[in-house]
C-alpha atoms as a PDB file:
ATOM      1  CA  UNK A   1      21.647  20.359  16.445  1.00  0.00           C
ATOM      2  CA  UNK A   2      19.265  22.586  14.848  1.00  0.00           C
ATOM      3  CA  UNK A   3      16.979  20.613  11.964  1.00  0.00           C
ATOM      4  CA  UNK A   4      15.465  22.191   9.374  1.00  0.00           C
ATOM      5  CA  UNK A   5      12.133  21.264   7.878  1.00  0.00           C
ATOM      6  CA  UNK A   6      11.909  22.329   4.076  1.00  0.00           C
ATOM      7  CA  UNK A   7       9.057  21.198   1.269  1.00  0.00           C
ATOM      8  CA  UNK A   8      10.755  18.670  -0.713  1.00  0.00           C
ATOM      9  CA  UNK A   9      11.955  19.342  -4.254  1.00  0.00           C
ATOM     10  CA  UNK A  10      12.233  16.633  -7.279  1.00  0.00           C
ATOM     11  CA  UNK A  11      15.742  16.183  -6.698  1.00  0.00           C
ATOM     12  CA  UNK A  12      15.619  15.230  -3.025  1.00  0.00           C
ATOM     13  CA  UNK A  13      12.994  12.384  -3.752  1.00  0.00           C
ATOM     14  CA  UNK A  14      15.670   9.572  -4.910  1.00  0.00           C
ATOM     15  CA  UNK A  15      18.139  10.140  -1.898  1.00  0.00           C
ATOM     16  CA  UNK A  16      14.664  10.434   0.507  1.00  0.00           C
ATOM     17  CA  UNK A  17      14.260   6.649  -0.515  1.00  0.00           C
ATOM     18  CA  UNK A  18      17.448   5.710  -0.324  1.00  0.00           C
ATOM     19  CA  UNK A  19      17.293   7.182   3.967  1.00  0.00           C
ATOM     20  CA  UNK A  20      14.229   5.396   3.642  1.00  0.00           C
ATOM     21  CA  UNK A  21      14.800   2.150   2.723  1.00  0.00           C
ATOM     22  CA  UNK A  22      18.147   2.454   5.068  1.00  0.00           C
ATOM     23  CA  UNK A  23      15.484   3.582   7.903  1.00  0.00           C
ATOM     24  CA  UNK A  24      13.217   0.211   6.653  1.00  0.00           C
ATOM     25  CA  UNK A  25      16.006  -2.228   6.942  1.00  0.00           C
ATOM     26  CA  UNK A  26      17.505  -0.845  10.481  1.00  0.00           C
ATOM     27  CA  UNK A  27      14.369  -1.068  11.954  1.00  0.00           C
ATOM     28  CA  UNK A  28      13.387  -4.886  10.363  1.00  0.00           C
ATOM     29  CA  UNK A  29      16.709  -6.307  11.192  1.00  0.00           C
ATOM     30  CA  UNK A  30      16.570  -5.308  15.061  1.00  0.00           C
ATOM     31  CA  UNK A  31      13.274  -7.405  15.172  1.00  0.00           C
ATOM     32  CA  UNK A  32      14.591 -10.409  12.630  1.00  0.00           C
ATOM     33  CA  UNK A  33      13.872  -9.647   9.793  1.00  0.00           C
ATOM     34  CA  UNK A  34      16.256  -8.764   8.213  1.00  0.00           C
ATOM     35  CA  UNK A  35      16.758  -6.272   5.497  1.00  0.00           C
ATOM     36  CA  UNK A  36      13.874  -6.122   3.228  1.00  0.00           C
ATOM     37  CA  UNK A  37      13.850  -2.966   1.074  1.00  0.00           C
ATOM     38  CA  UNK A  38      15.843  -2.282  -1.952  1.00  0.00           C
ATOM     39  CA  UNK A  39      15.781   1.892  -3.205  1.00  0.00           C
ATOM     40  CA  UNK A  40      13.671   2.107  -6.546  1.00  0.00           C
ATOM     41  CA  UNK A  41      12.727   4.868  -8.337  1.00  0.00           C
ATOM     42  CA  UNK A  42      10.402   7.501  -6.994  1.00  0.00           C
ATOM     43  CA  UNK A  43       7.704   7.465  -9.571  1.00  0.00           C
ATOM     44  CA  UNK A  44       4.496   7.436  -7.312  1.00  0.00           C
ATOM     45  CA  UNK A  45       6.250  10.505  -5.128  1.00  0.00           C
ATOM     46  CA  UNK A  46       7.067  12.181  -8.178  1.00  0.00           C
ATOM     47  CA  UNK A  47       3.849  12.476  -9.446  1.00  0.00           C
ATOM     48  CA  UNK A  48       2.578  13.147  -6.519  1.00  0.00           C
ATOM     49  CA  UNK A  49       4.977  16.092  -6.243  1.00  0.00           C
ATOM     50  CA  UNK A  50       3.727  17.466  -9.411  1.00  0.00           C
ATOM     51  CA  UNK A  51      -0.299  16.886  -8.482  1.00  0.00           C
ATOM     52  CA  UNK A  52       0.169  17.674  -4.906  1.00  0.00           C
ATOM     53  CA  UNK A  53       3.503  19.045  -3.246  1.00  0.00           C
ATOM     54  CA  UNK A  54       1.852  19.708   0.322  1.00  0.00           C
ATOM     55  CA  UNK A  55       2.189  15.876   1.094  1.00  0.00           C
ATOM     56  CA  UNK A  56       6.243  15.734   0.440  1.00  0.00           C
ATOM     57  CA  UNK A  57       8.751  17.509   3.261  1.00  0.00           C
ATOM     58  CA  UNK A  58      12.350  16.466   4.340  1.00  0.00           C
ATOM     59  CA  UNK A  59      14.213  17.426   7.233  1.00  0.00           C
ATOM     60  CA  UNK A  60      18.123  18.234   7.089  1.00  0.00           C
ATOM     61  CA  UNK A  61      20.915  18.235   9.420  1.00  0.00           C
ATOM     62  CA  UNK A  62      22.857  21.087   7.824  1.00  0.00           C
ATOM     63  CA  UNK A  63      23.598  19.469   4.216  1.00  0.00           C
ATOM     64  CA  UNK A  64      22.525  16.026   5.364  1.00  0.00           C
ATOM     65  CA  UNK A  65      18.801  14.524   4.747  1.00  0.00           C
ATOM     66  CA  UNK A  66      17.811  13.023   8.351  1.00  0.00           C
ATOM     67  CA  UNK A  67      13.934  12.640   7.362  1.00  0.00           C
ATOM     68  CA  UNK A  68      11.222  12.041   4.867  1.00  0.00           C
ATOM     69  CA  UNK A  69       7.620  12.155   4.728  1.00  0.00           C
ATOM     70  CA  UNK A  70       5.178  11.142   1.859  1.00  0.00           C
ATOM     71  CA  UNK A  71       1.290  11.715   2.231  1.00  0.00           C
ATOM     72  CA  UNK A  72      -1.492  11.639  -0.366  1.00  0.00           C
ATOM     73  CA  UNK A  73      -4.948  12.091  -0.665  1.00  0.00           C
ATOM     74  CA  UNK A  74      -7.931  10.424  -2.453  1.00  0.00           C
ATOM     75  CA  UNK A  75     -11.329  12.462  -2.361  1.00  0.00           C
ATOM     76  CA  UNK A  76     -11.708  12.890   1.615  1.00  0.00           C
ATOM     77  CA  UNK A  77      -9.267  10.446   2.281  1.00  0.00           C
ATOM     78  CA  UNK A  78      -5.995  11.425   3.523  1.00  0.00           C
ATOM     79  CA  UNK A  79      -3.303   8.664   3.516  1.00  0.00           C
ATOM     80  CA  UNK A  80       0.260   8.829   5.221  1.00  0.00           C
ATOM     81  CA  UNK A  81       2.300   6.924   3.042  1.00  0.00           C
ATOM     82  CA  UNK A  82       5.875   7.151   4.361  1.00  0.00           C
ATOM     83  CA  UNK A  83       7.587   9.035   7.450  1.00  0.00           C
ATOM     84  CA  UNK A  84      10.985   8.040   8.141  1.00  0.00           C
ATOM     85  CA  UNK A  85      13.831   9.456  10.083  1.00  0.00           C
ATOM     86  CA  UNK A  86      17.744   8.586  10.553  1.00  0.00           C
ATOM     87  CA  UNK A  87      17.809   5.629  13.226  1.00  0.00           C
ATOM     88  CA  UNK A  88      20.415   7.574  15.040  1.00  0.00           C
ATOM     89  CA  UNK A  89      17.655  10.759  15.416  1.00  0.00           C
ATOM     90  CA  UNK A  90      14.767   8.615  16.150  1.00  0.00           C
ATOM     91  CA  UNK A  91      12.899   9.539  19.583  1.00  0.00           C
ATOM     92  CA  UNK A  92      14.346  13.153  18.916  1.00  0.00           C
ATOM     93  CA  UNK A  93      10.676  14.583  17.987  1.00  0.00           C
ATOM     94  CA  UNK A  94      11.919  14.734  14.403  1.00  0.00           C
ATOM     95  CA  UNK A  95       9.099  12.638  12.903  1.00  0.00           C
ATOM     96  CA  UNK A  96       6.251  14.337  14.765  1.00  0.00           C
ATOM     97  CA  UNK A  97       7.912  17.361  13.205  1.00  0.00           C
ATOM     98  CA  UNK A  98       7.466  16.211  10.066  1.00  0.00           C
ATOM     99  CA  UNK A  99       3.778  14.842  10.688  1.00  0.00           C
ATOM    100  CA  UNK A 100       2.830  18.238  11.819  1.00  0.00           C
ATOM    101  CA  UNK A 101       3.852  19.861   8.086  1.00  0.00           C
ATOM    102  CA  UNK A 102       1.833  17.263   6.548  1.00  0.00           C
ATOM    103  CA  UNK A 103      -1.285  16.916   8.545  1.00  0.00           C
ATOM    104  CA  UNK A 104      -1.631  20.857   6.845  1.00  0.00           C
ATOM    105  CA  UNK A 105      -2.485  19.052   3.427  1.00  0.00           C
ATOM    106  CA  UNK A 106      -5.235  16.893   5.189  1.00  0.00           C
ATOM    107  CA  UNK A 107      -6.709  19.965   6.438  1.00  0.00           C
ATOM    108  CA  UNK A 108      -6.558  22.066   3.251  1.00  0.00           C
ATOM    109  CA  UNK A 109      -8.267  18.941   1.766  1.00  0.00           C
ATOM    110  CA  UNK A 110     -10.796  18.630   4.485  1.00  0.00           C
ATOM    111  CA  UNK A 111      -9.883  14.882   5.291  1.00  0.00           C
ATOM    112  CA  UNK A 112     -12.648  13.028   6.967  1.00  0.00           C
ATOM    113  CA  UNK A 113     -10.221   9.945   7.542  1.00  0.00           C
ATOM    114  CA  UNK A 114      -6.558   9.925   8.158  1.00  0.00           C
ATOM    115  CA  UNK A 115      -4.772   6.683   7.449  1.00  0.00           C
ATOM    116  CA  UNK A 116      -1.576   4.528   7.258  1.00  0.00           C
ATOM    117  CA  UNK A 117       0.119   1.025   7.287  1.00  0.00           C
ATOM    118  CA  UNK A 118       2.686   0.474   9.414  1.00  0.00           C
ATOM    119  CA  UNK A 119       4.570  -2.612  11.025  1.00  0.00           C
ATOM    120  CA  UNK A 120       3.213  -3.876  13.365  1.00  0.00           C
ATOM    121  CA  UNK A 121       6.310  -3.734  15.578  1.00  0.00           C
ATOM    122  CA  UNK A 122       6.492  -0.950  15.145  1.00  0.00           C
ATOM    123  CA  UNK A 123       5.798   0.709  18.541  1.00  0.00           C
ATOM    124  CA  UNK A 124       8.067   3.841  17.984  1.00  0.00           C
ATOM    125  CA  UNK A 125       6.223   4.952  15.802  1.00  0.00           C
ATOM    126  CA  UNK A 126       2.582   3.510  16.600  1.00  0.00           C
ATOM    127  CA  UNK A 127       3.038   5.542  19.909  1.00  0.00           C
ATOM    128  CA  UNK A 128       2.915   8.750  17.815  1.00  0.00           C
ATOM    129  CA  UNK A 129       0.351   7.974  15.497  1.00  0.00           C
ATOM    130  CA  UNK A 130      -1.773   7.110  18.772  1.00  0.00           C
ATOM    131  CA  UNK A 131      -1.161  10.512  20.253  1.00  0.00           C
ATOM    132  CA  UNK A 132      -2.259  12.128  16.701  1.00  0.00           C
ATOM    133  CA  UNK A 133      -5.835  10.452  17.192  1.00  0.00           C
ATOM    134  CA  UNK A 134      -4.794   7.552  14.667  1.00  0.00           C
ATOM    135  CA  UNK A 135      -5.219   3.795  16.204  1.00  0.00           C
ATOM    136  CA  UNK A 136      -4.083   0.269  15.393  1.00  0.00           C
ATOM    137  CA  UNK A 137      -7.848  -1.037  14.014  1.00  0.00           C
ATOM    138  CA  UNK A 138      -6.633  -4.128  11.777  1.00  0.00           C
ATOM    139  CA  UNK A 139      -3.665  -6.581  11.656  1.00  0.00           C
ATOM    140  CA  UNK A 140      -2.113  -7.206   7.885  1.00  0.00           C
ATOM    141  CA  UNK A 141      -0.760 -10.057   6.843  1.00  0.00           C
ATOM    142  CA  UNK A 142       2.301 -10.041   4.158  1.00  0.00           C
ATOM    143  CA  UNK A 143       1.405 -13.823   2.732  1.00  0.00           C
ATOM    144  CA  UNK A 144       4.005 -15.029   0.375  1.00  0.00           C
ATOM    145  CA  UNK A 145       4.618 -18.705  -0.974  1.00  0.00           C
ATOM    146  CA  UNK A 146       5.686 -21.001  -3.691  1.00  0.00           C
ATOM    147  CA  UNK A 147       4.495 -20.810  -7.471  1.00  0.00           C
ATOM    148  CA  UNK A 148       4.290 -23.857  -7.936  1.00  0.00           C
ATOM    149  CA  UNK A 149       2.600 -25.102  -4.718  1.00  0.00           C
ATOM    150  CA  UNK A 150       0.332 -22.141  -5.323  1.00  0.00           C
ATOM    151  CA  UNK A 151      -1.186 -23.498  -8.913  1.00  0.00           C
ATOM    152  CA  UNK A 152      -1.134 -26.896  -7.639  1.00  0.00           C
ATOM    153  CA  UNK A 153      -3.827 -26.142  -4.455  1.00  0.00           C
ATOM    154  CA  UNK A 154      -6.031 -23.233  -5.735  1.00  0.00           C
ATOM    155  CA  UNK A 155      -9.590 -24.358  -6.267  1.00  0.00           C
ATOM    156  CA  UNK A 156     -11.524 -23.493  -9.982  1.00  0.00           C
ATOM    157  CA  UNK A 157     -13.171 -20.375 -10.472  1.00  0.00           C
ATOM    158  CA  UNK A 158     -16.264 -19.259 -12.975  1.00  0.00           C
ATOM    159  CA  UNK A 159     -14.951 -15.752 -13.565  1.00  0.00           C
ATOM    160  CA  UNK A 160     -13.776 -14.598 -17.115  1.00  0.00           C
ATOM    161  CA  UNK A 161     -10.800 -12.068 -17.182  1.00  0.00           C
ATOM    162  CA  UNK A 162     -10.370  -8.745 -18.964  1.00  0.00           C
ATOM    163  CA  UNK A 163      -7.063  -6.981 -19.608  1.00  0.00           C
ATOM    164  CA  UNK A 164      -7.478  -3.588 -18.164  1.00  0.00           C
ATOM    165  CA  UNK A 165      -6.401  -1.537 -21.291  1.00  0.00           C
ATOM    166  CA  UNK A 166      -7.200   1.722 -20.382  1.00  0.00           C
ATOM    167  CA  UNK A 167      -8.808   4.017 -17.570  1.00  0.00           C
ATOM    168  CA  UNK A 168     -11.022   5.737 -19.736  1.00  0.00           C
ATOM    169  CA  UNK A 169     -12.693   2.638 -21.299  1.00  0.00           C
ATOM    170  CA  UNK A 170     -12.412   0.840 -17.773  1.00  0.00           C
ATOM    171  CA  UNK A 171     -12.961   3.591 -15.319  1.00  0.00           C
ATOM    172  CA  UNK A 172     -16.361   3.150 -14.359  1.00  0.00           C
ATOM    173  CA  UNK A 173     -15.655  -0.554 -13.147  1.00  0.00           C
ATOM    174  CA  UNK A 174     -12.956   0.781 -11.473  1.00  0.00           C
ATOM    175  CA  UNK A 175     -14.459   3.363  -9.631  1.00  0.00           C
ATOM    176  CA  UNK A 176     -17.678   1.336  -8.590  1.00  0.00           C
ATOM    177  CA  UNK A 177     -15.576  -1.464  -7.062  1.00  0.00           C
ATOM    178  CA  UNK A 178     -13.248   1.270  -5.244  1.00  0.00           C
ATOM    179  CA  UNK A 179     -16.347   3.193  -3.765  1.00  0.00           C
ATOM    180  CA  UNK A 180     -17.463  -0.020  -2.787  1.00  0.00           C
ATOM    181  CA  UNK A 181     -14.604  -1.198  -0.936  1.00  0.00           C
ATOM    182  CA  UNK A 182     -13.235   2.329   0.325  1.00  0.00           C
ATOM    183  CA  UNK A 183     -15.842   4.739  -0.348  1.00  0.00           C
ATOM    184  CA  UNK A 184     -13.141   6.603  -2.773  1.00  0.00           C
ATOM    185  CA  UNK A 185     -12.238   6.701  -5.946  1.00  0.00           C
ATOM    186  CA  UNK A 186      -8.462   6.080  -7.157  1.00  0.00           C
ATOM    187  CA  UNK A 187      -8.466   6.866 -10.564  1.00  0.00           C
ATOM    188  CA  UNK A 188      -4.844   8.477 -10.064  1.00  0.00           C
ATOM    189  CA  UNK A 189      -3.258   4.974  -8.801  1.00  0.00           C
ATOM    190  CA  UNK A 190      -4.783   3.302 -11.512  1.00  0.00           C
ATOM    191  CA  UNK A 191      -3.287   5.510 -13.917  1.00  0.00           C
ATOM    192  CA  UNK A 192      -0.026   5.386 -12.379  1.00  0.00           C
ATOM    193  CA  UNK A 193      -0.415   1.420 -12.663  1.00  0.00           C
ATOM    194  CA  UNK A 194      -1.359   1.213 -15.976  1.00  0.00           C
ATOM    195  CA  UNK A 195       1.299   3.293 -17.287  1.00  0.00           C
ATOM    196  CA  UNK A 196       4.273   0.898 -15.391  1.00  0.00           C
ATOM    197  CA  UNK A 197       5.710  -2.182 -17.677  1.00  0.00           C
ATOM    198  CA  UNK A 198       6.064  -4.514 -15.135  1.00  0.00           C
ATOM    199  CA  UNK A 199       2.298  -4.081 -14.045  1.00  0.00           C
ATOM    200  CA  UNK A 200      -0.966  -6.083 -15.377  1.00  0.00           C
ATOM    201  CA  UNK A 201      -4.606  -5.064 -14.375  1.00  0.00           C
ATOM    202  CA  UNK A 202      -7.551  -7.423 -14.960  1.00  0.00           C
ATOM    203  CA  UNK A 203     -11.444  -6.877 -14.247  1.00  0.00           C
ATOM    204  CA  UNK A 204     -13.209 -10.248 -13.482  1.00  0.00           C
ATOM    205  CA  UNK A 205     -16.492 -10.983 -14.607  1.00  0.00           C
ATOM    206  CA  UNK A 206     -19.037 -13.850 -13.536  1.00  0.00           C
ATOM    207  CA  UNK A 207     -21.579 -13.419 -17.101  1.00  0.00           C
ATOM    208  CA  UNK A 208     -22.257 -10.117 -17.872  1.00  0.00           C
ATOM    209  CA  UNK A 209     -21.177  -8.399 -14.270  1.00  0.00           C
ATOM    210  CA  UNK A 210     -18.248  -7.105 -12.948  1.00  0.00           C
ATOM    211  CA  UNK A 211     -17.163  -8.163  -9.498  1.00  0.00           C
ATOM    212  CA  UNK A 212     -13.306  -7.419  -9.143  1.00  0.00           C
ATOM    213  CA  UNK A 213     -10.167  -6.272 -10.572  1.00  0.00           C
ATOM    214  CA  UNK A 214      -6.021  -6.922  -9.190  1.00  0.00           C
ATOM    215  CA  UNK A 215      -3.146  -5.531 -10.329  1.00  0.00           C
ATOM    216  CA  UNK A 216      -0.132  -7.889 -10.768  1.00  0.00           C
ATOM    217  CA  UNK A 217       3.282  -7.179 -10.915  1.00  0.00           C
ATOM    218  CA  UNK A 218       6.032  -9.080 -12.535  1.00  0.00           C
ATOM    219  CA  UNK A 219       7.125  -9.952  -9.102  1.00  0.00           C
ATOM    220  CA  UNK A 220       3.869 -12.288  -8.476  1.00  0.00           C
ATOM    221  CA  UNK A 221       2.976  -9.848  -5.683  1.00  0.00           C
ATOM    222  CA  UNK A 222      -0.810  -9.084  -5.870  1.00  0.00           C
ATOM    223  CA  UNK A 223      -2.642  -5.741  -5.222  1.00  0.00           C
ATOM    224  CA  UNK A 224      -4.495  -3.445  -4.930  1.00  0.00           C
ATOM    225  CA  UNK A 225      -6.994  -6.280  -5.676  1.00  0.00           C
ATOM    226  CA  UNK A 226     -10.954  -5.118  -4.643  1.00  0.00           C
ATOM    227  CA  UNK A 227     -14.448  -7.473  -4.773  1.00  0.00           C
ATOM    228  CA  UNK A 228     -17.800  -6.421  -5.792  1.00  0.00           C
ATOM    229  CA  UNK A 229     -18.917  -8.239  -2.728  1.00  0.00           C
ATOM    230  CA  UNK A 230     -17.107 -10.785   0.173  1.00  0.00           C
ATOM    231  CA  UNK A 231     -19.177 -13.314  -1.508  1.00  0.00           C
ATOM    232  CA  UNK A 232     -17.001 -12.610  -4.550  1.00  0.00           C
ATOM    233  CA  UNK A 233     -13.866 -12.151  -2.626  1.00  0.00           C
ATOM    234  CA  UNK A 234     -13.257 -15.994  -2.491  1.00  0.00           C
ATOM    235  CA  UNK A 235     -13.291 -16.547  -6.274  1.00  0.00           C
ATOM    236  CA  UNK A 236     -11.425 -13.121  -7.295  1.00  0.00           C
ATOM    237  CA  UNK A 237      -8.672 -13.812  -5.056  1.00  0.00           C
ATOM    238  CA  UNK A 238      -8.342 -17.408  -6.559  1.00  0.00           C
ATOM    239  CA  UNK A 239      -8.026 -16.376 -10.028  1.00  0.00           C
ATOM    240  CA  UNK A 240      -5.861 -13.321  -9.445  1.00  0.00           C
ATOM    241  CA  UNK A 241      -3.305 -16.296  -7.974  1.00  0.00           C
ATOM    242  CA  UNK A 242      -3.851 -18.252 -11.024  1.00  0.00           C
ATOM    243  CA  UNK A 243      -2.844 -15.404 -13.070  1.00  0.00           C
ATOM    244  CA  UNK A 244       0.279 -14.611 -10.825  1.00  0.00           C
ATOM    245  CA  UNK A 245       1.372 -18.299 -10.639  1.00  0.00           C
ATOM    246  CA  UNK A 246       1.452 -18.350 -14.296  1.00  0.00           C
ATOM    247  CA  UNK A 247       4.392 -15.635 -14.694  1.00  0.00           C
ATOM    248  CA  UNK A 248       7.914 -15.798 -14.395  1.00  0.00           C
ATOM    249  CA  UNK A 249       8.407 -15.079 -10.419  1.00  0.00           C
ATOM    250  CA  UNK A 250       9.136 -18.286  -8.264  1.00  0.00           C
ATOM    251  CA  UNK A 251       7.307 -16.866  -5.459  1.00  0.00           C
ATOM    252  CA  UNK A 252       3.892 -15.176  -5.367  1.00  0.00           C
ATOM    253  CA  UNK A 253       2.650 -12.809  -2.709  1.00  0.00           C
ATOM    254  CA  UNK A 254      -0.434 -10.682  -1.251  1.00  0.00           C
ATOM    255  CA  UNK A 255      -0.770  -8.227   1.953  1.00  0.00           C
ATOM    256  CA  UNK A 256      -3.932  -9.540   3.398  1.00  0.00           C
ATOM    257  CA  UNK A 257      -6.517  -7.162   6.196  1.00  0.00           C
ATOM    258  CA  UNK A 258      -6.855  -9.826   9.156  1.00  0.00           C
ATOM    259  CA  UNK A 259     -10.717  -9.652   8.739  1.00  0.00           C
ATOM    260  CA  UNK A 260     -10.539 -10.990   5.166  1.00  0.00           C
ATOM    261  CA  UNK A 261     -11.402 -15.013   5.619  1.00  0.00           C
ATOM    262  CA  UNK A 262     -12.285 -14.984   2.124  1.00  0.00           C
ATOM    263  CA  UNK A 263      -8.679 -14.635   1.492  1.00  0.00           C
ATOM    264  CA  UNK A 264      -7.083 -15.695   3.890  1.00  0.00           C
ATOM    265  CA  UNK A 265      -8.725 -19.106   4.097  1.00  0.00           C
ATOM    266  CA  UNK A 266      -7.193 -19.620   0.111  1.00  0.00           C
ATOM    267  CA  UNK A 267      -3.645 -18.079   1.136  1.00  0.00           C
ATOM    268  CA  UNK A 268      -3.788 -21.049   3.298  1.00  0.00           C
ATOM    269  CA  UNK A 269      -4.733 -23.470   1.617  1.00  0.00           C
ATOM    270  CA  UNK A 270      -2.286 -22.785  -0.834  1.00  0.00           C
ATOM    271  CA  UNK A 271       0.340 -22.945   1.897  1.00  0.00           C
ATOM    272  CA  UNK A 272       0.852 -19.115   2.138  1.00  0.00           C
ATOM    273  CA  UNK A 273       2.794 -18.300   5.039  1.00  0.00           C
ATOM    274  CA  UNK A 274       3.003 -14.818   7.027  1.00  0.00           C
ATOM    275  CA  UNK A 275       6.557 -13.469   5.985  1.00  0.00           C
ATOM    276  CA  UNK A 276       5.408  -9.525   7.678  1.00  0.00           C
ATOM    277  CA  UNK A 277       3.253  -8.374  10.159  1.00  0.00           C
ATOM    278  CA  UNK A 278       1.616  -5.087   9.741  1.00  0.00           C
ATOM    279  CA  UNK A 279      -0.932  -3.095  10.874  1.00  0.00           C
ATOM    280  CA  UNK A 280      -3.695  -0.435   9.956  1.00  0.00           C
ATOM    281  CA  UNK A 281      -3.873   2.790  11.601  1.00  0.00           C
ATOM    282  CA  UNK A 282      -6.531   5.432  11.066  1.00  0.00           C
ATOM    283  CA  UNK A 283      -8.374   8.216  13.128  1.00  0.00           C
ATOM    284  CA  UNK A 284     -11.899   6.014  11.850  1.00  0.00           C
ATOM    285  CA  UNK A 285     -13.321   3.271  10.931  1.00  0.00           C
ATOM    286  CA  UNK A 286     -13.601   3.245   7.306  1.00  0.00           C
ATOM    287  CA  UNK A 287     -13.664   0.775   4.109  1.00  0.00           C
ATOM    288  CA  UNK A 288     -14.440  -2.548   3.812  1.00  0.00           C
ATOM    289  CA  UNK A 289     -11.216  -4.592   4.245  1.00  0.00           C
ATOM    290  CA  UNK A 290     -13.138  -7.716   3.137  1.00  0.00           C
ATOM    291  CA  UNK A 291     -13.011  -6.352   0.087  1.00  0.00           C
ATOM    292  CA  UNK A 292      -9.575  -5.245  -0.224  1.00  0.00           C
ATOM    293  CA  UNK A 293      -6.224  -6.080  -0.757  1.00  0.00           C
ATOM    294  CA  UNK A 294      -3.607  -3.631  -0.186  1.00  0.00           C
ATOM    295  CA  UNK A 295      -0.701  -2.834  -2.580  1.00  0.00           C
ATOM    296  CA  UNK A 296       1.410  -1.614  -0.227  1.00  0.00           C
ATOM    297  CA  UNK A 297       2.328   0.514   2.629  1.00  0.00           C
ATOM    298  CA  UNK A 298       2.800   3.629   0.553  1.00  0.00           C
ATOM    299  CA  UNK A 299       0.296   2.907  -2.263  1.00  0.00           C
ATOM    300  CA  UNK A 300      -2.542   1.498  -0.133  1.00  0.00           C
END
């Protein structure tokens, strides 16, 4: 068997996911889960393609795709989004091939942190991050549960919301609560958001300040969602579930950082129940996760 390793092109992005989400669903229905993943269009890899191609390789098996990996970066941030190989070449040194080729982008970019999400059973893989310098440092929680039972439990906020129209009228807010919470900005993700239908961004405000935003998908799922402070964490979690549990989805959702108590503490009372485990992994500590909700594996 003799792989090759090749810088992915636009038209190997869609059959990448589809591997990928194949790769997803072996892997979370050996530990019962079942399948979870469904393939969707590759819009955040394609623009990241076009901004920065360094972060997108596959590996091939002769005419067959047998791996994908997917890294970005934000300012000195550099983020692993997705590395996934064919579950019958797992353990075959395939994926730390593919690592390798994209750890070159974090260097060009002079990455001060190197980071990821993975599942937290997910010992495969956690067992190569480890020897790459990157550690398990905080448990996620994917928290999902009932509209209805949502609405009926959350407690009453203060805040005021604001559509989030544009970037370049909102921007600034954005960009002081990411710095805040990360110590990056993500201007790019925003934009990204913004521009998809079945997203909605909000800023909150408590009189004249700003002390959060969260994106919300027509799914119900919540995130990114950031605070101003963990003080504010509490109340801008609460109304970012109001806003979800008025939409169409039955079921509303959040990936939650294990230190978060702010959050978690409402996710509970409103009968949110762990439906994932996952973990953080990063060569550093870095970012206030008290702060910060997650998207997403890939989108952070």
């Amino acid at each position: 068997m003799a792989i090759r390793y090749r810088p992915a092109r636009d038209a190997d992005l869609q059959p990448a996911q589809e591997l990928i989400v194949a790769s997803v669903n072996d892997l979370t229905a050996r530990h019962g889960y079942g399948p979870i993943a469904s393939v969707r269009p590759p819009i955040f890899q394609q623009q990241s393609l076009a901004d920065d191609p360094r972060g997108l390789w596959i590996a091939e098996d002769g005419d067959r795709m047998v791996g994908a990996v997917f890294s970005w970066m934000c300012d000195d941030l550099w983020f692993l989004a997705e590395l996934f190989v064919d579950p019958a070449l797992q353990g075959k040194g395939v994926g730390a091939e593919l690592l390798r080729r994209v750890f070159a982008q974090a260097e060009d970019g002079k990455a001060r942190t190197r980071a990821l999400i993975t599942f937290a059973f997910n010992a495969v893989s956690q067992s190569l991050y480890m020897r790459e310098g990157m550690f398990a440092r905080l448990p996620l929680h994917m928290l999902a549960g009932e509209r209805m039972h949502i609405a009926a439990a959350l407690p009453a906020t203060d805040l005021r919301c604001e559509r989030i129209d544009s970037i370049e009228a909102n921007g600034h807010a954005l960009d002081r609560l990411d710095a805040g919470a990360l110590g990056v900005s993500r201007q790019k993700p925003h934009r990204l958001l913004i521009a998809d239908p079945a997203m909605a961004g909000y800023l909150f405000h408590r009189g004249l300040e700003c002390v959060g935003y969260a994106w919300i998908a027509g799914s119900g799922h919540i995130g990114p969602l950031a605070a101003a402070s963990h003080d504010d964490m509490r109340d801008v979690f609460a109304t970012a579930l109001r806003i979800a549990t008025q939409g169409q989805s039955k079921r509303v959702s959040a990936l939650v950082p294990g230190n978060n108590e702010a959050a978690l503490d409402i996710a509970a009372r409103c009968a949110m129940r762990v439906t994932l485990p996952m973990v953080l992994a990063s060569n550093r500590d870095f970012g206030d996760w008290r702060r910060y909700l997650p998207r997403s594996p890939v989108f952070m």
